[in-house]
C-alpha atoms as a PDB file:
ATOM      1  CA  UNK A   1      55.821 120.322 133.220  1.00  0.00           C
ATOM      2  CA  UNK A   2      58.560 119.988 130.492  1.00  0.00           C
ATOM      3  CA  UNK A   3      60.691 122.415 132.709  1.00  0.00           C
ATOM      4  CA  UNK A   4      60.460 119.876 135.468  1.00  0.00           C
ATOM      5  CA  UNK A   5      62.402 117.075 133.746  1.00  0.00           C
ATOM      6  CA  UNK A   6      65.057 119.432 132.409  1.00  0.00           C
ATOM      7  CA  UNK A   7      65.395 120.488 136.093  1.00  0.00           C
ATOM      8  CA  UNK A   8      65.008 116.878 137.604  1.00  0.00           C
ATOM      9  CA  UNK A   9      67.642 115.809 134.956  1.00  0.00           C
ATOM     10  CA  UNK A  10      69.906 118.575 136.609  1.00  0.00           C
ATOM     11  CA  UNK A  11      69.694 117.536 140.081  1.00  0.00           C
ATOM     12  CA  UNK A  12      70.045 113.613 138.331  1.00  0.00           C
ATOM     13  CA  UNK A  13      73.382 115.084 137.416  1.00  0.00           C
ATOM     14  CA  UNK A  14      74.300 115.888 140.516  1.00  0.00           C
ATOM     15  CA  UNK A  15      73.066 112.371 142.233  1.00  0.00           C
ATOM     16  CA  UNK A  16      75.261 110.574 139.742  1.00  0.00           C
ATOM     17  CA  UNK A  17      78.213 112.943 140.100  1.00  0.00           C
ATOM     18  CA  UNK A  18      78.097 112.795 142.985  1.00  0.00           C
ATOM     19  CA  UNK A  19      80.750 109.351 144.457  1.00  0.00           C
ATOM     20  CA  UNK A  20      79.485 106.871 147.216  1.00  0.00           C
ATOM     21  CA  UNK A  21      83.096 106.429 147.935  1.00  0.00           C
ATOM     22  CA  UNK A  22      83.062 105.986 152.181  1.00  0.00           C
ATOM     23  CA  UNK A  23      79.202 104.693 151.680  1.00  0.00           C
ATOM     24  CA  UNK A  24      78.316 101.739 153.850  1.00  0.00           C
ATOM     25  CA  UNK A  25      78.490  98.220 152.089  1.00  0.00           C
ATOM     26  CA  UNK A  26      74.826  97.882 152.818  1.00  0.00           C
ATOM     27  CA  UNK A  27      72.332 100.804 151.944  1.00  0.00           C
ATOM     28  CA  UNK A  28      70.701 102.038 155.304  1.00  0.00           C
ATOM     29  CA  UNK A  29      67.102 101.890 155.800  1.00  0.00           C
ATOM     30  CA  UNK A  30      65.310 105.271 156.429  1.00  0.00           C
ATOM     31  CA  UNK A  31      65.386 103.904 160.591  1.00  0.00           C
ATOM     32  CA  UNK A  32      69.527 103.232 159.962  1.00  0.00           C
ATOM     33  CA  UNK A  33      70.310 106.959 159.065  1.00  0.00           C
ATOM     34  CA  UNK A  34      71.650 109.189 161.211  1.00  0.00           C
ATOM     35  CA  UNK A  35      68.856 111.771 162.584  1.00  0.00           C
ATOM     36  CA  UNK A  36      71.174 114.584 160.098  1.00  0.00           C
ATOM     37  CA  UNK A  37      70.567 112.686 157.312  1.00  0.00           C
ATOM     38  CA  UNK A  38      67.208 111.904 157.572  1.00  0.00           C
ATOM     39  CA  UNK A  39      66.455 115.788 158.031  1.00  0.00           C
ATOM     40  CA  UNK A  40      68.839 116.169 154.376  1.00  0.00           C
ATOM     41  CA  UNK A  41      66.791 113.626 153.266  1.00  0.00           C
ATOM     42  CA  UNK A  42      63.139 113.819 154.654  1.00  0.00           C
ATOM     43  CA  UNK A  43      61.855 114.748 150.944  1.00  0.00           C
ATOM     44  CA  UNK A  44      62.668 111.020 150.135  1.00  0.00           C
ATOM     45  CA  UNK A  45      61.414 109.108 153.267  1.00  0.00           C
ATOM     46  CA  UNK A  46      57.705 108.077 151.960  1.00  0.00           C
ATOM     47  CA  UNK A  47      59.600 106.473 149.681  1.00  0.00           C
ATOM     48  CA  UNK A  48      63.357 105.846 151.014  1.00  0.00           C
ATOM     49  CA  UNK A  49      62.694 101.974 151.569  1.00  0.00           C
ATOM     50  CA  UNK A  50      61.351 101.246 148.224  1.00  0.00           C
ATOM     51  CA  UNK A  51      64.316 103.172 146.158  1.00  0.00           C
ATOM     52  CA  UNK A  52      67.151 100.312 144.936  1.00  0.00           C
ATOM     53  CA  UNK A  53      70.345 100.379 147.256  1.00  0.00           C
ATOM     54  CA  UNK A  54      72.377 102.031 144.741  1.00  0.00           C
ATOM     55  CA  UNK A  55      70.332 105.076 144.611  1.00  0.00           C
ATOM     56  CA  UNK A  56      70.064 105.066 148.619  1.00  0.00           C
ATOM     57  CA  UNK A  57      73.885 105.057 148.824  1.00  0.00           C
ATOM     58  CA  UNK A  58      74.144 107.779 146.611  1.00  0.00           C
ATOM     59  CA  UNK A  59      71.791 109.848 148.219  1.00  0.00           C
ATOM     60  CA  UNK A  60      73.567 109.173 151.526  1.00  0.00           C
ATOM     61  CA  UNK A  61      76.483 110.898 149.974  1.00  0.00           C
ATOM     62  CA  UNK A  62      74.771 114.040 148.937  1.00  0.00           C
ATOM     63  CA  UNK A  63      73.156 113.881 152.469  1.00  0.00           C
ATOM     64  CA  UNK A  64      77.046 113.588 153.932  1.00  0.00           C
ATOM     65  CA  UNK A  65      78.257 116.735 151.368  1.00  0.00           C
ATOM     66  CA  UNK A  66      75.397 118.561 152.173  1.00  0.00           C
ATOM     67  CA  UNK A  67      76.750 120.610 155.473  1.00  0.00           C
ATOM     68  CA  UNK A  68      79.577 121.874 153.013  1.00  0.00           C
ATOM     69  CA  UNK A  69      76.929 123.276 150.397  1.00  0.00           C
ATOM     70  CA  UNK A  70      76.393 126.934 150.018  1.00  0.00           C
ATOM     71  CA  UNK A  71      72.903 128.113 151.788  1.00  0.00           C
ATOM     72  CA  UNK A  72      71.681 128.749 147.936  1.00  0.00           C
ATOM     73  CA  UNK A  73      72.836 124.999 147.051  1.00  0.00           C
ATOM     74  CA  UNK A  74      71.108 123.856 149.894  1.00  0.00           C
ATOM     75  CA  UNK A  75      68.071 124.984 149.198  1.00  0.00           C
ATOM     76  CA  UNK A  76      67.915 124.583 145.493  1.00  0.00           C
ATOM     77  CA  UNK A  77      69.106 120.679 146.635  1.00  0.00           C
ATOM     78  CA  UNK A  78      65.824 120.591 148.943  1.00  0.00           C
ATOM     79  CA  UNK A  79      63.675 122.153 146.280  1.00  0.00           C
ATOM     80  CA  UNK A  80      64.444 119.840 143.589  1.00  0.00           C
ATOM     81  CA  UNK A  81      64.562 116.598 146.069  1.00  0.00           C
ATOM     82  CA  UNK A  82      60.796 117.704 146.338  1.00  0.00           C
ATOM     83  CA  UNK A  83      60.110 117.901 143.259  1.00  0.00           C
ATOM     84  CA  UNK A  84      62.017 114.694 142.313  1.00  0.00           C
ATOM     85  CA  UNK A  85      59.781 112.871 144.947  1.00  0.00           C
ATOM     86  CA  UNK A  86      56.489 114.045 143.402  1.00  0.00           C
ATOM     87  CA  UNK A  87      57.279 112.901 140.072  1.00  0.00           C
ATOM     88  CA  UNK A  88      55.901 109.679 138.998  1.00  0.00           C
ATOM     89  CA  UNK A  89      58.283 106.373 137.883  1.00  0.00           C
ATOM     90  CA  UNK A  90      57.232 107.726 134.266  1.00  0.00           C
ATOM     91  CA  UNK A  91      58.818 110.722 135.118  1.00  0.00           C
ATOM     92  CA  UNK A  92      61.731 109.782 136.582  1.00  0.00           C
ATOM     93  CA  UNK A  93      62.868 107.551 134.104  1.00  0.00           C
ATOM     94  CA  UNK A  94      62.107 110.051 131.177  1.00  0.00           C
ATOM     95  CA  UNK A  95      64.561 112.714 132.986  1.00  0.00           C
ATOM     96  CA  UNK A  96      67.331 110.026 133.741  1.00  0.00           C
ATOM     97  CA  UNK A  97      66.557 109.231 130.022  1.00  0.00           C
ATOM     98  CA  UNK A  98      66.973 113.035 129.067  1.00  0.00           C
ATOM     99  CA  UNK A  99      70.510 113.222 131.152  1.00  0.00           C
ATOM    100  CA  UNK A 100      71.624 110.107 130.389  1.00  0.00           C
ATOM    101  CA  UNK A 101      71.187 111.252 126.653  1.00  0.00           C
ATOM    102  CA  UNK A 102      72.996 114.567 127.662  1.00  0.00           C
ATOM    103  CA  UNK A 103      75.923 112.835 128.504  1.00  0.00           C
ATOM    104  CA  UNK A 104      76.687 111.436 125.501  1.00  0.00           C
ATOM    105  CA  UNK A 105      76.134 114.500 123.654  1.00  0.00           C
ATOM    106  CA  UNK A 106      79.520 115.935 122.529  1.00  0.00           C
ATOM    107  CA  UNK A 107      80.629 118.777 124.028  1.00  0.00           C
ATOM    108  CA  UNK A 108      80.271 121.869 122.107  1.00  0.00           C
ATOM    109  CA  UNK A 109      76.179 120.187 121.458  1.00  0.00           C
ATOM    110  CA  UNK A 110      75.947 120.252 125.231  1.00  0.00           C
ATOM    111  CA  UNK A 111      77.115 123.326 125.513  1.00  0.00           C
ATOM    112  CA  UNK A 112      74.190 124.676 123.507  1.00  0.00           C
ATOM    113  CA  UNK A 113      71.799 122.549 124.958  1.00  0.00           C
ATOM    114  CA  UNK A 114      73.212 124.437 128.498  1.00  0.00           C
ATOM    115  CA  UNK A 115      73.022 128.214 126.736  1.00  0.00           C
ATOM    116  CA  UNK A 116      69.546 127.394 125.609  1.00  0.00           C
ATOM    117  CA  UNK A 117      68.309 126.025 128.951  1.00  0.00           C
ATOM    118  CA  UNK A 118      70.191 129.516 130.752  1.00  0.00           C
ATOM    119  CA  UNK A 119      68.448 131.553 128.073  1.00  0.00           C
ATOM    120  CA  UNK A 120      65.140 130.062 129.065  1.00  0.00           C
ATOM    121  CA  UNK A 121      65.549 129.937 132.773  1.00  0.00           C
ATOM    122  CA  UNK A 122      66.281 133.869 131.800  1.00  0.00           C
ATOM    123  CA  UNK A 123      62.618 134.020 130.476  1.00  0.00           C
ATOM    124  CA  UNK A 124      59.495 135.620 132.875  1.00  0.00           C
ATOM    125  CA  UNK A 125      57.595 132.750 134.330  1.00  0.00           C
ATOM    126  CA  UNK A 126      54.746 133.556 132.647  1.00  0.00           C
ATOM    127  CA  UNK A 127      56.314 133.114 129.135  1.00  0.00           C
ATOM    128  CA  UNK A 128      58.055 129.577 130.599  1.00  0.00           C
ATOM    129  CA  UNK A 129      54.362 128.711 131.452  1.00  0.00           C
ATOM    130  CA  UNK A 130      53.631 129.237 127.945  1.00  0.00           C
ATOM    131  CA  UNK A 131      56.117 127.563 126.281  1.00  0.00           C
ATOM    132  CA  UNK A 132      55.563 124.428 128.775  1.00  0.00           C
ATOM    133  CA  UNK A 133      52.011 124.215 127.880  1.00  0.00           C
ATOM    134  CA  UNK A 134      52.750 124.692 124.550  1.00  0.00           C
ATOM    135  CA  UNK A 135      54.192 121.502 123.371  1.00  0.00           C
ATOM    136  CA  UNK A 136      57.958 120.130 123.574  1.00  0.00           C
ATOM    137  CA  UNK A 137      59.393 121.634 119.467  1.00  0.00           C
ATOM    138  CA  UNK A 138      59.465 124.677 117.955  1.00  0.00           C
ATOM    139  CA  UNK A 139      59.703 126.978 121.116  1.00  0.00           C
ATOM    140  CA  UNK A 140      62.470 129.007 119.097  1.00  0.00           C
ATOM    141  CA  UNK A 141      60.182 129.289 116.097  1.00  0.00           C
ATOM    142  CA  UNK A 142      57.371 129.923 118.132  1.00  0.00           C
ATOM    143  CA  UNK A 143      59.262 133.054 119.729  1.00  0.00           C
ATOM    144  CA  UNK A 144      60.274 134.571 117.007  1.00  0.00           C
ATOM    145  CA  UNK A 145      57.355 134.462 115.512  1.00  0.00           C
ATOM    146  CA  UNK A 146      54.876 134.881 118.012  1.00  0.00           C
ATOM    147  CA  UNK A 147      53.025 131.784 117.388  1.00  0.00           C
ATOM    148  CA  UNK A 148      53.183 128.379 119.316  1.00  0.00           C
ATOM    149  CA  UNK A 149      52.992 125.846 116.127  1.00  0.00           C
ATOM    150  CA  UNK A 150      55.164 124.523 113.026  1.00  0.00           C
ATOM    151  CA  UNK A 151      54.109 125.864 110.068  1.00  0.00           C
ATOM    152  CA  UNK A 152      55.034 122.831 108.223  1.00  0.00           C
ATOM    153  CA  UNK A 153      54.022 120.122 110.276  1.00  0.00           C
ATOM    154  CA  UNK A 154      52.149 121.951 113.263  1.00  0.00           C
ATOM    155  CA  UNK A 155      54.198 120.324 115.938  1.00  0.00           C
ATOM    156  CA  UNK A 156      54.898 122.447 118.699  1.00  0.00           C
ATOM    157  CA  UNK A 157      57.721 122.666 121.188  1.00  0.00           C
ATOM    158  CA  UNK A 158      59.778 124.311 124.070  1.00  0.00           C
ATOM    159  CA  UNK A 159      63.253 124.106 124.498  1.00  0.00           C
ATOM    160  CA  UNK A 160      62.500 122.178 127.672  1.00  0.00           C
ATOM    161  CA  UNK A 161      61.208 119.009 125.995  1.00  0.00           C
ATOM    162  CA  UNK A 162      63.583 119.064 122.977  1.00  0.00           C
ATOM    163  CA  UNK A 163      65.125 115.567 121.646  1.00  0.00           C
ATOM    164  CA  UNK A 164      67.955 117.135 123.837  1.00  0.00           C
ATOM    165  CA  UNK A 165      67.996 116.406 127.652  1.00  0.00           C
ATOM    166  CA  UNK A 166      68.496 119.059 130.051  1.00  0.00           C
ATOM    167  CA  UNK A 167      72.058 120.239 130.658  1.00  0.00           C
ATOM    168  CA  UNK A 168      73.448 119.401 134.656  1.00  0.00           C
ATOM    169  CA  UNK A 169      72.397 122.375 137.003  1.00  0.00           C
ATOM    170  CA  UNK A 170      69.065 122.617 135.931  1.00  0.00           C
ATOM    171  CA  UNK A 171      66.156 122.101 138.589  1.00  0.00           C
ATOM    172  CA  UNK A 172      65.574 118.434 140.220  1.00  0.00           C
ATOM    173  CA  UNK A 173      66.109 115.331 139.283  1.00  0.00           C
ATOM    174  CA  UNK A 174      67.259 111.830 141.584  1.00  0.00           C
ATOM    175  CA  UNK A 175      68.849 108.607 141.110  1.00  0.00           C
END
């Protein structure tokens, strides 16, 4: 579950990087897009009415830039808008929180924070499962030494749920 917000705070990356310059003044209902954009889109439509403008408008330009996206990007894009959608408002906020919080981080931190999300996305799925059921600190320790808790305090963590929020590029995340 941890791995889902670093991933969702990825894809949030990508929302926010992502310029509604061109966007219509108003943001479109889900009946007002274009049938390519609802197809871009269709992850989002239980829900595309409720979302605030801002977020639709942005979406609407990932929906326009989509066509120019490799077949891999396009996918991955679908995949995490699905995941995005299933998340609760809990959720959502907690990865904007996380990528919001990445943002600020200075540059050689973030840089680390991305190595150590690439060196986990490395990992077989069975040991990510681990690690995500685990608990959100001391994944490092807990690798090294084979066990999942602190020895000092008995917290346990994954580098997926760090303080740290998930470097951009990472599975899903939405405005």
């Amino acid at each position: 579950m941890a791995g889902r917000y670093v991933g969702i705070a990825f894809l949030l990356g990508f929302v926010l990087s992502v310029s509604a310059f061109g966007a219509p003044l108003s943001a479109p209902t889900w009946g007002q897009l274009t049938p390519a954009q609802r197809q871009v889109l269709a992850p989002l439509a239980s829900e595309w009415n409720t979302l605030e403008p801002e977020r639709r408008l942005k979406w609407v330009a990932i929906a326009e830039r989509y066509p120019t996206l490799a077949p891999e990007q396009q996918q991955r894009l679908q995949s995490r808008m699905k995941e995005w959608a299933g998340l609760t408002r809990e959720e959502r906020e907690r990865a904007r929180e996380k990528f919001k919080n990445l943002q600020q981080l200075p540059p050689e931190r973030r840089a680390t924070v991305v190595e150590k999300w690439q060196a986990y996305q490395e990992l077989p799925e069975e040991e990510r499962e681990m690690l995500r059921t685990v608990g959100p600190r001391r994944a490092t320790a807990a690798s090294a030494s084979g066990t999942a808790s602190s020895a000092s305090t008995g917290e346990v963590t994954s580098p997926t749920e760090s303080s740290e929020p998930a470097p951009a590029g990472s599975p899903p995340a939405r405005p």
